[in-house]
C-alpha atoms as a PDB file:
ATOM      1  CA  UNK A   1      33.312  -5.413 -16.362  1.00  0.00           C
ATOM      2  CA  UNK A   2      32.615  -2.845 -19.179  1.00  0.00           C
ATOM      3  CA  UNK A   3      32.659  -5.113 -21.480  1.00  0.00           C
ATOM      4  CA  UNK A   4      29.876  -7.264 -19.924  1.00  0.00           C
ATOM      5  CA  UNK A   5      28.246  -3.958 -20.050  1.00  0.00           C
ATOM      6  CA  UNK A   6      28.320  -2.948 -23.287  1.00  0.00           C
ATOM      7  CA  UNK A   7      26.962  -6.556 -24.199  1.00  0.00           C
ATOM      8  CA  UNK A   8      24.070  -5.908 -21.692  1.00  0.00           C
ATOM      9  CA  UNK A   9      23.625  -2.609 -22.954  1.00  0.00           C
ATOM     10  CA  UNK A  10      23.216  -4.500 -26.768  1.00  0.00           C
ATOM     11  CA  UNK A  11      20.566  -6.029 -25.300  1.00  0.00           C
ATOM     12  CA  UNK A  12      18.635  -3.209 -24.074  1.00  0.00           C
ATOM     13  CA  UNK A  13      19.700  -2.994 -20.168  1.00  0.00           C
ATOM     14  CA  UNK A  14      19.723   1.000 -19.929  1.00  0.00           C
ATOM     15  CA  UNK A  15      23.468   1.583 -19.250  1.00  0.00           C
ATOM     16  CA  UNK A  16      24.745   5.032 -20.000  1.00  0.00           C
ATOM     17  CA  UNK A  17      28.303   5.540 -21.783  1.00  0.00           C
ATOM     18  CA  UNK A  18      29.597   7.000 -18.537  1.00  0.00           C
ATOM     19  CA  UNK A  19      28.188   4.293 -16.583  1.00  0.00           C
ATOM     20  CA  UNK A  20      30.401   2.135 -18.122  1.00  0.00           C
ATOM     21  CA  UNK A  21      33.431   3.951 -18.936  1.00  0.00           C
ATOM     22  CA  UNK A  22      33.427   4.566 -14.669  1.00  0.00           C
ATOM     23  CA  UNK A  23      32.362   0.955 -14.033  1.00  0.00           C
ATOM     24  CA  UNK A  24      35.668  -0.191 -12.527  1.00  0.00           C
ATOM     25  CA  UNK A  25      36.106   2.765 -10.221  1.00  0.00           C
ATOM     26  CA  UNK A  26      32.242   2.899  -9.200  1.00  0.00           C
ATOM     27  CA  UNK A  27      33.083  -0.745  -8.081  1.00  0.00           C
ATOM     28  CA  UNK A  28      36.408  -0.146  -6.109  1.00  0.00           C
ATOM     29  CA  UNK A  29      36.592  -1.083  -2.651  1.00  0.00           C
ATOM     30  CA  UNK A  30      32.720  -2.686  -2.808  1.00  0.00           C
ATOM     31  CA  UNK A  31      31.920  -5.833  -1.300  1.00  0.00           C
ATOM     32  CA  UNK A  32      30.076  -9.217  -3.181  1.00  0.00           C
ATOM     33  CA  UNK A  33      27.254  -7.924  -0.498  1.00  0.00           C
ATOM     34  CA  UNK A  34      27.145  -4.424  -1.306  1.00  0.00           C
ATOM     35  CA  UNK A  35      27.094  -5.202  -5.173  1.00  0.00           C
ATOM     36  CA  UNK A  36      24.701  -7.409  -4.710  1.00  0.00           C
ATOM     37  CA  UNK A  37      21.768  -5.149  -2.680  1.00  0.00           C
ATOM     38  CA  UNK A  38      22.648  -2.685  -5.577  1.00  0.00           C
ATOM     39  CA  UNK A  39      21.471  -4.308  -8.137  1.00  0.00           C
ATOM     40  CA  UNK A  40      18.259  -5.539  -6.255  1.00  0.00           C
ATOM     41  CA  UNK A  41      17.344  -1.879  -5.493  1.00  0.00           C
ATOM     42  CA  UNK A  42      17.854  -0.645  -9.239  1.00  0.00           C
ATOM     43  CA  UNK A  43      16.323  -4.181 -10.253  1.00  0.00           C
ATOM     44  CA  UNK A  44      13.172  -3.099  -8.048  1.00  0.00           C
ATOM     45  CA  UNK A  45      13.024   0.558  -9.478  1.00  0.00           C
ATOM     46  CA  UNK A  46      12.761  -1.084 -13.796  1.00  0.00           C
ATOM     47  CA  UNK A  47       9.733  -2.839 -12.691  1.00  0.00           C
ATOM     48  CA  UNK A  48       8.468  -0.207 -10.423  1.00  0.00           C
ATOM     49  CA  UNK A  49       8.272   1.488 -13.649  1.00  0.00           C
ATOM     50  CA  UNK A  50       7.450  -1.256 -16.099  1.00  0.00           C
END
């Protein structure tokens, strides 16, 4: 998982460090589902502000 983020980070997705260096305990114990609605809501708030 961090490394996918570091490679999306590369290409400009706005990951912090500590965003990925706590990836894999942020994501403990989530569901597919929950996952999922999270990164439609922080999809919607980049091109809120785009």
């Amino acid at each position: 998982t961090a490394d996918k983020m570091r490679v999306m980070q590369t290409l400009g997705v706005p990951y912090t460090d500590d965003e990925i260096a706590t990836a894999r305990e942020t994501v403990r114990g989530k569901t597919e589902i929950e996952a999922l609605v999270a990164y439609l809501q922080g999809l919607g708030t980049v091109m809120k502000d785009r």
